[in-house]
Every structure is written in C-alpha cells, then in structure tokens.
Protein backbone atom coordinates (compact mmCIF):
# COMPACT_ATOMS: atom_id res chain seq x y z
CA UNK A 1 85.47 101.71 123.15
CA UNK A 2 87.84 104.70 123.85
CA UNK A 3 87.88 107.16 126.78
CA UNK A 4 84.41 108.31 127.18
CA UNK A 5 83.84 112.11 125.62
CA UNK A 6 81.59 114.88 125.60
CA UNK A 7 82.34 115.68 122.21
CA UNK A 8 82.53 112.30 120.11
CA UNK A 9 84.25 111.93 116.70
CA UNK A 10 81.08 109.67 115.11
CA UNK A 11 82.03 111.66 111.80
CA UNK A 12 84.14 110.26 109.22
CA UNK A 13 85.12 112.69 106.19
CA UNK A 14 87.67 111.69 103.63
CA UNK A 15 88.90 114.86 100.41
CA UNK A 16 91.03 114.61 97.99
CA UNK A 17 94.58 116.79 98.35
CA UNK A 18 97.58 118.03 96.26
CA UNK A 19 100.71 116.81 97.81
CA UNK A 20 101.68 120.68 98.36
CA UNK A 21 98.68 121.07 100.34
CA UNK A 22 98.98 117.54 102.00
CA UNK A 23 102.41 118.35 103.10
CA UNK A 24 101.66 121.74 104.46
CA UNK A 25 99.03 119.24 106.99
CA UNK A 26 101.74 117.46 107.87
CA UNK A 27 104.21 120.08 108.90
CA UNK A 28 101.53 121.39 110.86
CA UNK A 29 100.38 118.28 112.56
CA UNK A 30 104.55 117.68 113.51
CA UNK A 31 105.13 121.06 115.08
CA UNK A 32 101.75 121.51 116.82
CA UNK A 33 102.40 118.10 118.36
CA UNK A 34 98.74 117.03 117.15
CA UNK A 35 97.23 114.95 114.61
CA UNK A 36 96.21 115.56 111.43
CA UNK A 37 92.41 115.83 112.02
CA UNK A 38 92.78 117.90 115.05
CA UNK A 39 94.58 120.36 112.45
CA UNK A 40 91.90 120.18 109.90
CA UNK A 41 88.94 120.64 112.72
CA UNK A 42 90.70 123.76 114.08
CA UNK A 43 91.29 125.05 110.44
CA UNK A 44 87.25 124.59 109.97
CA UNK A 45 86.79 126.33 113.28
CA UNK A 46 89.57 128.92 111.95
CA UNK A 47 87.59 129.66 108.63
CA UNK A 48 84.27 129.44 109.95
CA UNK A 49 85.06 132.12 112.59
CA UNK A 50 86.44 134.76 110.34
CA UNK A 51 82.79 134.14 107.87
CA UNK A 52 81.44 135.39 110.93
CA UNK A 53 83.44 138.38 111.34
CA UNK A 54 82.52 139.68 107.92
C-alpha cells in the first residue's frame, strides 16, 4: 500500500482545536505547500528541539 518508506506514518493522533488555532494550521499548510500533518510533525520537532536547548 503506498510508496515504500523508511519512516512510516503507522500513528494516528486526532486533538481537539479552536478555530483560531485550526486556521493558523491551515494558512501554514497553504503557504508551505504541505499538508497539515507534515505542519504539526515539524511543529513537534520545532518544540521538542528548543526543550532541549534549555
């Protein structure tokens, strides 16, 4: 099923949102040209790097 992947999305996580908050995911997913879970994963990444720097 799919293009094989060395990182497979076997992960399914669903959250409630605001609609401000839901629409700032959407502006991003438009101008990054990505979807809406690739901007959620990098904002994980995003977060989760700067705990690290503290």
């Amino acid at each position: 099923m799919g293009r094989p992947t060395d990182n497979p999305k076997n992960v399914s996580v669903k959250f409630q949102s605001d609609n401000e908050t839901f629409e700032k995911l959407k502006e991003c997913s438009e101008k990054m040209h990505v979807s809406r879970a690739e901007v959620i994963r990098q904002g994980i990444h995003k977060v989760h790097n700067d705990l690290e720097e503290k």
